[in-house]
N, C-alpha and C. Protein backbone atom coordinates (compact mmCIF):
# COMPACT_ATOMS: atom_id res chain seq x y z
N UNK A 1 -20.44 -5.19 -44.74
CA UNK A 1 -20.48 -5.83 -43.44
C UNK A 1 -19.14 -6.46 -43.09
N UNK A 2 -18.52 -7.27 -43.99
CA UNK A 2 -17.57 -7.89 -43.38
C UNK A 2 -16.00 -6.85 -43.26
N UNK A 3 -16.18 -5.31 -43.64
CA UNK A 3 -15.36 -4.51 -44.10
C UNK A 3 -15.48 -3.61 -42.46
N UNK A 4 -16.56 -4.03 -42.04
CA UNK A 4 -16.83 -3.29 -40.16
C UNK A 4 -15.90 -4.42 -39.67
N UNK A 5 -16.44 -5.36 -39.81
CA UNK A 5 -15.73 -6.51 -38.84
C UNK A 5 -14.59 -7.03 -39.01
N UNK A 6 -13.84 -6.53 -40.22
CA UNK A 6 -12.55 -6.45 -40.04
C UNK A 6 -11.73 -5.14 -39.67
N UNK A 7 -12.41 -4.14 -39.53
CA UNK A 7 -11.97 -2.93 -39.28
C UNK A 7 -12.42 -3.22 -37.56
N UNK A 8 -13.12 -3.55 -36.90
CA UNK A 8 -13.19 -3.86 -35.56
C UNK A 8 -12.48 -4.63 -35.01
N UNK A 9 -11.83 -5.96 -35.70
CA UNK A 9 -10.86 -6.79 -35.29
C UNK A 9 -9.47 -6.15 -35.55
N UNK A 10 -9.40 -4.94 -36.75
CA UNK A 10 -8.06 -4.85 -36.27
C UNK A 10 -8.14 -3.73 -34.99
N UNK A 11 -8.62 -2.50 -35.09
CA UNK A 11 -9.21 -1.95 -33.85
C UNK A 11 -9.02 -2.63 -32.18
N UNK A 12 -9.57 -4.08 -32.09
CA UNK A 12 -9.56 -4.63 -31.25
C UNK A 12 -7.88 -5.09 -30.64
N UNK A 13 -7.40 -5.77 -32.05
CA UNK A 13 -5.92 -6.12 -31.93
C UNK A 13 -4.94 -5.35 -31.03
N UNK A 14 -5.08 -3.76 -32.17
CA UNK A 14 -4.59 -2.91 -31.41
C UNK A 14 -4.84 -2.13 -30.22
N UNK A 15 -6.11 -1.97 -29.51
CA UNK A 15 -6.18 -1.71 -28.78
C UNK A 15 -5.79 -2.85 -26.87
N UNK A 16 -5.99 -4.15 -27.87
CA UNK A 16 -5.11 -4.96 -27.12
C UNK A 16 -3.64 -5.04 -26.71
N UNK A 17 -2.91 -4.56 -27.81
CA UNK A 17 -1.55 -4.71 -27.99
C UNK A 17 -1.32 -3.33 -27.36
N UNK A 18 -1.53 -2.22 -27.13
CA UNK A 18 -1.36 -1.17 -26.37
C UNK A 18 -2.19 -1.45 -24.77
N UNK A 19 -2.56 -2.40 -24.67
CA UNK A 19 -2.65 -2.59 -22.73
C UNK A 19 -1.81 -3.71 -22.43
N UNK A 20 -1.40 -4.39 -23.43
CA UNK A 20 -0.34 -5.22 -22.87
C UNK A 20 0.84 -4.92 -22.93
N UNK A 21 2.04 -4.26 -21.76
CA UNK A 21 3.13 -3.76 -21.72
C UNK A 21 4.08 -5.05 -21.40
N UNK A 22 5.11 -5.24 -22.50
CA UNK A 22 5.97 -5.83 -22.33
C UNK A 22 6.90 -5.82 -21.37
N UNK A 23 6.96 -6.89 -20.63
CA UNK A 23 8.78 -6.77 -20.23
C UNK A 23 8.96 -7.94 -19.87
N UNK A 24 10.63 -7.74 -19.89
CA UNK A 24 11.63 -8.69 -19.87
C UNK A 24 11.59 -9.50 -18.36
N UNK A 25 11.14 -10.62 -18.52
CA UNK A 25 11.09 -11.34 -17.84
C UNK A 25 11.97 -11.60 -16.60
N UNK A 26 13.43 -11.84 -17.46
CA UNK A 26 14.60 -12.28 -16.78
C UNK A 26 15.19 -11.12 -15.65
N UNK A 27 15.08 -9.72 -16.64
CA UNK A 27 15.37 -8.72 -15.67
C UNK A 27 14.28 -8.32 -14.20
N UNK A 28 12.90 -9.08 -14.51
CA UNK A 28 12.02 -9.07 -13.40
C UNK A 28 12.31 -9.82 -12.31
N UNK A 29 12.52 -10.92 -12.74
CA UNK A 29 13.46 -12.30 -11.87
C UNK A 29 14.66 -11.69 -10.99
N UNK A 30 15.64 -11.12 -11.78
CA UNK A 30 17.02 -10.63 -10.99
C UNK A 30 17.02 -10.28 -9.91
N UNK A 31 15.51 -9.60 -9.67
CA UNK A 31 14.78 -8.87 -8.18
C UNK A 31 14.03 -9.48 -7.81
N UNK A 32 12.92 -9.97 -8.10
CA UNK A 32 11.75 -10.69 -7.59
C UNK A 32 12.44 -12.30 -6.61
N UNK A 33 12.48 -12.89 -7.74
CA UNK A 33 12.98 -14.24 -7.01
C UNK A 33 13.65 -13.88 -5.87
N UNK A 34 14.67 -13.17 -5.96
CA UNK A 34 15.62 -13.13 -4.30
C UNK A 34 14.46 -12.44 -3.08
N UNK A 35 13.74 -11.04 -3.90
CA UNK A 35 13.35 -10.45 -2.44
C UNK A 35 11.97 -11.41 -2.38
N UNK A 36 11.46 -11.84 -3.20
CA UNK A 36 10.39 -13.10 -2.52
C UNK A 36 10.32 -14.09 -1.44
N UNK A 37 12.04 -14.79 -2.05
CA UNK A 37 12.49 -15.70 -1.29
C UNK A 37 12.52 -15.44 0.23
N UNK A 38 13.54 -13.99 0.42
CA UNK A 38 13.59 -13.36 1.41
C UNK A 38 12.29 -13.39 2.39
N UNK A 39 10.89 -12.53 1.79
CA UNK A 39 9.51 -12.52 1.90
C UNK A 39 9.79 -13.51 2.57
N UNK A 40 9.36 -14.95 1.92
CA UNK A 40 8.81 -16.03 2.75
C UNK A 40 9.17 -16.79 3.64
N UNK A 41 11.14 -16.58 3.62
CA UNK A 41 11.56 -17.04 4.64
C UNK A 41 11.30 -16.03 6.03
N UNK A 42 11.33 -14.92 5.74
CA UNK A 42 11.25 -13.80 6.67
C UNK A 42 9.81 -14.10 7.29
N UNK A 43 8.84 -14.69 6.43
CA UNK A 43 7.82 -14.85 7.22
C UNK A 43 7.50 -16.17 8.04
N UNK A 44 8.40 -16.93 7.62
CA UNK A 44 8.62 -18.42 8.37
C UNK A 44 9.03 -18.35 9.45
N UNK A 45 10.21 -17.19 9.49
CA UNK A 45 10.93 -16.76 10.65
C UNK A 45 10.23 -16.46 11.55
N UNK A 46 9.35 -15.80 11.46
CA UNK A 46 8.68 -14.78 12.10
C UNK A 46 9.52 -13.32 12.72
N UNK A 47 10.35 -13.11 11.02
CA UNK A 47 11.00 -12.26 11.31
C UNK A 47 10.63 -11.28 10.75
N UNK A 48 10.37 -9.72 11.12
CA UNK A 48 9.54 -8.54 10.30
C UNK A 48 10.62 -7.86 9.87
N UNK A 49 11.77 -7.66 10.58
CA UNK A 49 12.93 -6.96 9.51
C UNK A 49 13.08 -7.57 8.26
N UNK A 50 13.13 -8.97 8.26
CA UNK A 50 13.56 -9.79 7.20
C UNK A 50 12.46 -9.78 6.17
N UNK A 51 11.12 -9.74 6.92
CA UNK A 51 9.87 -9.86 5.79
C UNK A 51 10.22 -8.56 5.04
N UNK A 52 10.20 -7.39 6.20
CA UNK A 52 9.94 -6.54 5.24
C UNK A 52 10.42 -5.73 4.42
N UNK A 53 12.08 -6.08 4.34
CA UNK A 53 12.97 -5.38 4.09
C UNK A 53 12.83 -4.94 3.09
N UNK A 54 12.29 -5.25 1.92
CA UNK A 54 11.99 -4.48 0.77
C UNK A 54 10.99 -3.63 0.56
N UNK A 55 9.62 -3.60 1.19
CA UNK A 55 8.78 -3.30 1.12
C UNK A 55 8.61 -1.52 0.73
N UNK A 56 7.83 -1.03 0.03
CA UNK A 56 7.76 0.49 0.25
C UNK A 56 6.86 0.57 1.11
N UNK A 57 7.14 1.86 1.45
CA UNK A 57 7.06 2.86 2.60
C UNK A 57 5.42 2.68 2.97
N UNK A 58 4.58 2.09 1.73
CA UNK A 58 2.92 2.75 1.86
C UNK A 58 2.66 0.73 2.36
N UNK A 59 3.33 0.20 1.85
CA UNK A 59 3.42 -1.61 2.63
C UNK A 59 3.82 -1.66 3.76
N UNK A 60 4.89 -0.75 4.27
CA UNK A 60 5.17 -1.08 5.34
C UNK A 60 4.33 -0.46 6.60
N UNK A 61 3.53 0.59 6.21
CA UNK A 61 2.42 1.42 7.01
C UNK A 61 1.36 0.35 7.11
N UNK A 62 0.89 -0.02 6.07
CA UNK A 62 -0.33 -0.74 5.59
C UNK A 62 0.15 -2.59 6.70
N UNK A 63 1.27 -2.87 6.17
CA UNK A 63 1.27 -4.55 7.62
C UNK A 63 2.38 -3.89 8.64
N UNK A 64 2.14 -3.73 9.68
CA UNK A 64 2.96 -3.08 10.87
C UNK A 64 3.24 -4.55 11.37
N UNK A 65 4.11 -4.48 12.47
CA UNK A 65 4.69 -6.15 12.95
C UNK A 65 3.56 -6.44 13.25
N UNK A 66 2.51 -6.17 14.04
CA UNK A 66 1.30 -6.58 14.84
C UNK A 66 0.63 -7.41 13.63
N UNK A 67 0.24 -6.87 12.88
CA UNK A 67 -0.68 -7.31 11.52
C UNK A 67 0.34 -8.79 11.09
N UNK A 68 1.45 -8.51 10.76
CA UNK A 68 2.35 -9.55 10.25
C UNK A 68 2.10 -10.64 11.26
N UNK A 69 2.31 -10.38 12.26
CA UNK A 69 1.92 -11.72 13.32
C UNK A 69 0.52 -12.16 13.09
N UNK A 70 -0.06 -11.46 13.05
CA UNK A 70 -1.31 -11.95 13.04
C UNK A 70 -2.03 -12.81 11.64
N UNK A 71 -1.85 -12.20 10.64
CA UNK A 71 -1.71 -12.84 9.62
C UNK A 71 -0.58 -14.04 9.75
N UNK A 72 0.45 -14.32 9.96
CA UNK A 72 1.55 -15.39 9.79
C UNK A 72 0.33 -16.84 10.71
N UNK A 73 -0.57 -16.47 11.64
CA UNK A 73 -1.37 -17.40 12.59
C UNK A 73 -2.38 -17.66 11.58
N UNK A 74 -3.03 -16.59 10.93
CA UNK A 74 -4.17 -17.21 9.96
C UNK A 74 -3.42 -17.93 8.81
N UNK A 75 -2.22 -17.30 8.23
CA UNK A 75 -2.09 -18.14 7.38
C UNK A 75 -1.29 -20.00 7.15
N UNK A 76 -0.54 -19.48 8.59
CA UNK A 76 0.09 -21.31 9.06
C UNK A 76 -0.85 -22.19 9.48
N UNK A 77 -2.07 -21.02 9.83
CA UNK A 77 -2.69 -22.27 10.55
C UNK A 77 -3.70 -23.36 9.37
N UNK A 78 -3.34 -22.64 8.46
CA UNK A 78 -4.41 -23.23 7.16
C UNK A 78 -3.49 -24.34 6.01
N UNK A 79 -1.85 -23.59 5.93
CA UNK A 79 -1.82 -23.91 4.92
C UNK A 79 0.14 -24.30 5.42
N UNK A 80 0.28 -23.98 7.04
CA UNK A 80 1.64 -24.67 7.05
C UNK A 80 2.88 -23.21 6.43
N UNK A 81 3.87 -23.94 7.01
CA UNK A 81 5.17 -23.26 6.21
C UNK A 81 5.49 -23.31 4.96
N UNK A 82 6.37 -21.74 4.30
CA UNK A 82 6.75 -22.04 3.56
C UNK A 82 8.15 -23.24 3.17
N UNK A 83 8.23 -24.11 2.19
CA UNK A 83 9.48 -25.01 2.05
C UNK A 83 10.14 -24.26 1.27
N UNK A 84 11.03 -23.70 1.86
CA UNK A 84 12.49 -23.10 1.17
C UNK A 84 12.76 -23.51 0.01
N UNK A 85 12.67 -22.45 -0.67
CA UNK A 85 13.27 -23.19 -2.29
C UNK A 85 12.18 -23.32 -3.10
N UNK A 86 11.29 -24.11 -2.39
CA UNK A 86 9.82 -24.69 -3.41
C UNK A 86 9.81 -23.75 -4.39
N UNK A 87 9.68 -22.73 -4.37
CA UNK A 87 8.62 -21.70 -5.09
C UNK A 87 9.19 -21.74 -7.05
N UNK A 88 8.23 -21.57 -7.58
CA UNK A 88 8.50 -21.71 -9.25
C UNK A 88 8.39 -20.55 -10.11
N UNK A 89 8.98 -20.06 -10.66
CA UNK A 89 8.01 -19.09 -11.38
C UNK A 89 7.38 -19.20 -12.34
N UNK A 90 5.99 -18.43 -12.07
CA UNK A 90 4.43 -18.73 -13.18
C UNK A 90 4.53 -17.87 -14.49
N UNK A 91 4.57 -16.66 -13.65
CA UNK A 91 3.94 -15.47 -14.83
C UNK A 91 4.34 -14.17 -13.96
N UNK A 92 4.38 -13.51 -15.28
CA UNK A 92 4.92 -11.53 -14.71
C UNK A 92 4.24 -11.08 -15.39
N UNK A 93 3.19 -10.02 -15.15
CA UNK A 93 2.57 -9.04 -15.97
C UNK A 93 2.57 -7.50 -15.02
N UNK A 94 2.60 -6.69 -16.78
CA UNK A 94 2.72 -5.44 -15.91
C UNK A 94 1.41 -4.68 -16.19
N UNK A 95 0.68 -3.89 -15.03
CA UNK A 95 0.00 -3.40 -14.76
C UNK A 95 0.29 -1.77 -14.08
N UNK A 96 0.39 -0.90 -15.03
CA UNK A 96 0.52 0.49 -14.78
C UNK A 96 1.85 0.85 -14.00
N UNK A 97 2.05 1.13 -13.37
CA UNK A 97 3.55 1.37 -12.71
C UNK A 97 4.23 0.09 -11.66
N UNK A 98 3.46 -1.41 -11.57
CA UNK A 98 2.95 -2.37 -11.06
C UNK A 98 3.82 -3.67 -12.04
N UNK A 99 4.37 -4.60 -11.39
CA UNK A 99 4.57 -5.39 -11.92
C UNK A 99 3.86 -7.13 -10.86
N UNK A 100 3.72 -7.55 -10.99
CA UNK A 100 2.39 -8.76 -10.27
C UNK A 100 3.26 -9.69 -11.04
N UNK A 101 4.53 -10.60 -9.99
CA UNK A 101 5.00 -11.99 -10.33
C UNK A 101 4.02 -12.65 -9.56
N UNK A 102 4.20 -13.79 -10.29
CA UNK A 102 3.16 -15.17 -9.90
C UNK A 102 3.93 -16.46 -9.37
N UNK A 103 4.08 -16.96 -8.48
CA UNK A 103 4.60 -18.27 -8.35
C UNK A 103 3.65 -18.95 -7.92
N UNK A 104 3.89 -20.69 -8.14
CA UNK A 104 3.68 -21.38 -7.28
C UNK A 104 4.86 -22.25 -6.76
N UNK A 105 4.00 -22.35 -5.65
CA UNK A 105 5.22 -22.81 -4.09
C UNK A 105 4.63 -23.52 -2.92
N UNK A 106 5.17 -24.45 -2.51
CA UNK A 106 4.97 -25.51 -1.41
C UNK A 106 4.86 -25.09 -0.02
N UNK A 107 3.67 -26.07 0.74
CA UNK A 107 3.74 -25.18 1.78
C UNK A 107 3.88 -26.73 2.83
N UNK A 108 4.10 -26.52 3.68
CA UNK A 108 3.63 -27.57 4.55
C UNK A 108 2.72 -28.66 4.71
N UNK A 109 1.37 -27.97 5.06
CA UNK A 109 0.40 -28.59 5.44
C UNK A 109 -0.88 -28.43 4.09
N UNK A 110 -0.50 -28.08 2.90
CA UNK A 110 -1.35 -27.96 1.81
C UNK A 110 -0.36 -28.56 0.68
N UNK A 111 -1.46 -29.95 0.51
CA UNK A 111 -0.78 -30.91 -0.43
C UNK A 111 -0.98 -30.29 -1.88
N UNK A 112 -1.76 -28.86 -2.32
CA UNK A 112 -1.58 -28.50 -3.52
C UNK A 112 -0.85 -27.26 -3.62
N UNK A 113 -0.32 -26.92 -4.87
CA UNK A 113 0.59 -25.59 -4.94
C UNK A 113 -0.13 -24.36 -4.26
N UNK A 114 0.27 -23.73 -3.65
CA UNK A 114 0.16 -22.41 -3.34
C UNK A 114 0.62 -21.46 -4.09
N UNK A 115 -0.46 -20.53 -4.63
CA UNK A 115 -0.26 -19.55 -5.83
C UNK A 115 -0.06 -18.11 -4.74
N UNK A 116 1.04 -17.92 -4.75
CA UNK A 116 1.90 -16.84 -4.34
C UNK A 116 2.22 -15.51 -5.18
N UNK A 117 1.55 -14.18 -5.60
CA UNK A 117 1.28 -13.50 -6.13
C UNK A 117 2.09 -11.89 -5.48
N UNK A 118 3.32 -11.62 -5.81
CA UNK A 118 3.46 -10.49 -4.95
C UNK A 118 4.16 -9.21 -6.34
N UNK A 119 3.56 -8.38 -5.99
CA UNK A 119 3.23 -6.42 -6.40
C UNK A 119 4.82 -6.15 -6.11
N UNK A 120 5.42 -5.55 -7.27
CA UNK A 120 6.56 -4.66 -7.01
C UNK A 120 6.20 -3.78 -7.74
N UNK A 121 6.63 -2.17 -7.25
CA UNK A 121 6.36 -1.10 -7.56
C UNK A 121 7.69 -0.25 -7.77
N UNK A 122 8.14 0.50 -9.04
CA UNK A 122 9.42 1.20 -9.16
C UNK A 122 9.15 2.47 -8.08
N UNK A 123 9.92 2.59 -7.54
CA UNK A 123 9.75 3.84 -6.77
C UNK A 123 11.18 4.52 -6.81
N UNK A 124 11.05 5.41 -7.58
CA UNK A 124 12.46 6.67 -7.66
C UNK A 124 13.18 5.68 -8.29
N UNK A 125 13.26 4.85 -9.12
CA UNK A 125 14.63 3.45 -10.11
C UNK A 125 14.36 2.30 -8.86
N UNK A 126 14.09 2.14 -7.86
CA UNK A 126 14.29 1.19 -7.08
C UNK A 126 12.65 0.25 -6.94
N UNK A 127 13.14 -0.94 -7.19
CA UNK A 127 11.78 -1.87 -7.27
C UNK A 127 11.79 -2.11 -5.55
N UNK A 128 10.06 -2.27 -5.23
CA UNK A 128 9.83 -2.30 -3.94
C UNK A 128 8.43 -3.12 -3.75
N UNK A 129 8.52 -3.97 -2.66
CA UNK A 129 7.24 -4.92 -2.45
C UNK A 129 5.84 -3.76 -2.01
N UNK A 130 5.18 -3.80 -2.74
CA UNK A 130 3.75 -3.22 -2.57
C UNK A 130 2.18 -3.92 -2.41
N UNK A 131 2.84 -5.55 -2.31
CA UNK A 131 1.77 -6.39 -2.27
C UNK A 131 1.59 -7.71 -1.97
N UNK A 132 0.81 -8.30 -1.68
CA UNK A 132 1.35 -9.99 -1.14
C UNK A 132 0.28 -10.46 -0.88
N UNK A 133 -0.12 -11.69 -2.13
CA UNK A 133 -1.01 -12.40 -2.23
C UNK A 133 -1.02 -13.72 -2.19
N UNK A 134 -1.93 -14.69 -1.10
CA UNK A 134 -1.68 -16.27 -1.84
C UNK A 134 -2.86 -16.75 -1.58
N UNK A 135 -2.81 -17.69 -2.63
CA UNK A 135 -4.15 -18.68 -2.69
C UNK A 135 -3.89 -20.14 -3.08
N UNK A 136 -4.75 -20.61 -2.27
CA UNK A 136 -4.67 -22.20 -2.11
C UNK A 136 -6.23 -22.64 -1.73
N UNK A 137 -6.39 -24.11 -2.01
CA UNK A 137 -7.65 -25.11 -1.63
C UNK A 137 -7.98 -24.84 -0.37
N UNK A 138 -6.77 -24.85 0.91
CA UNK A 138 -6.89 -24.69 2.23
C UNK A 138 -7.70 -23.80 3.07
N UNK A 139 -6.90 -22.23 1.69
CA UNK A 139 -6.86 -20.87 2.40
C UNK A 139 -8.15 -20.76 2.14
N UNK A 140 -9.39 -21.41 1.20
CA UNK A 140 -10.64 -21.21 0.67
C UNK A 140 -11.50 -21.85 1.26
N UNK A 141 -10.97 -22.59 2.64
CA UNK A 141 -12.01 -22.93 3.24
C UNK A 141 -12.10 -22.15 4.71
């Protein structure tokens, strides 16, 4: 019995350690942090060149300017601007051809962090925004 259940725990180990793909943090940062930054000022702006300048091709189909406006109203109206700079970084994990940075970052009108979650995708060597997530106390009501 205890010769299964250590043969299942290592089993388990490894089958853990092969879904978790490493990477280098810092080299995720080199890109992320700037075109994020970009992101949120671009969306403060209410500027869509600026939001979307990184974005791939299947993001930029998927929020057209119309959508971007419209979203920028649901989401100021809950939770305020982004504050320049605020943002921290949480966590990077990679998920299949997918890398999902995590920040949290200050907003205006929501006195708790805003967990800011945005998708870069390698496309042809070039990393590209494929996603854009945030959550807050505000946005949940």
């Amino acid at each position: 019995m205890k010769i299964k259940i250590i043969i299942f725990l290592i089993s388990l180990l490894i089958i853990l350690n092969l879904s978790c793909s490493k990477i280098d943090v810092n080299k995720v940062r080199e890109y992320a942090d700037p075109m994020t930054e970009n992101l949120l000022i671009g969306r403060n702006e209410k500027n869509y060149e600026k939001y979307s300048k990184d974005f791939s091709d299947e993001m930029k189909k998927a929020v057209s300017q119309e959508k971007f406006l419209e979203s920028i109203d649901l989401i100021e109206g809950k939770i305020g601007k982004y504050i320049e700079n605020s943002k921290k970084f949480d966590l990077a994990t990679k998920n299949n051809n997918y890398i999902i940075v995590t920040y949290k970052a200050k907003f205006t009108d929501e006195s708790s962090d805003v967990t800011v979650r945005i998708v870069f995708e390698d496309i042809n060597g070039e990393m590209k925004i494929s996603g854009e997530f945030y959550d807050s106390p505000n946005l949940r009501k």
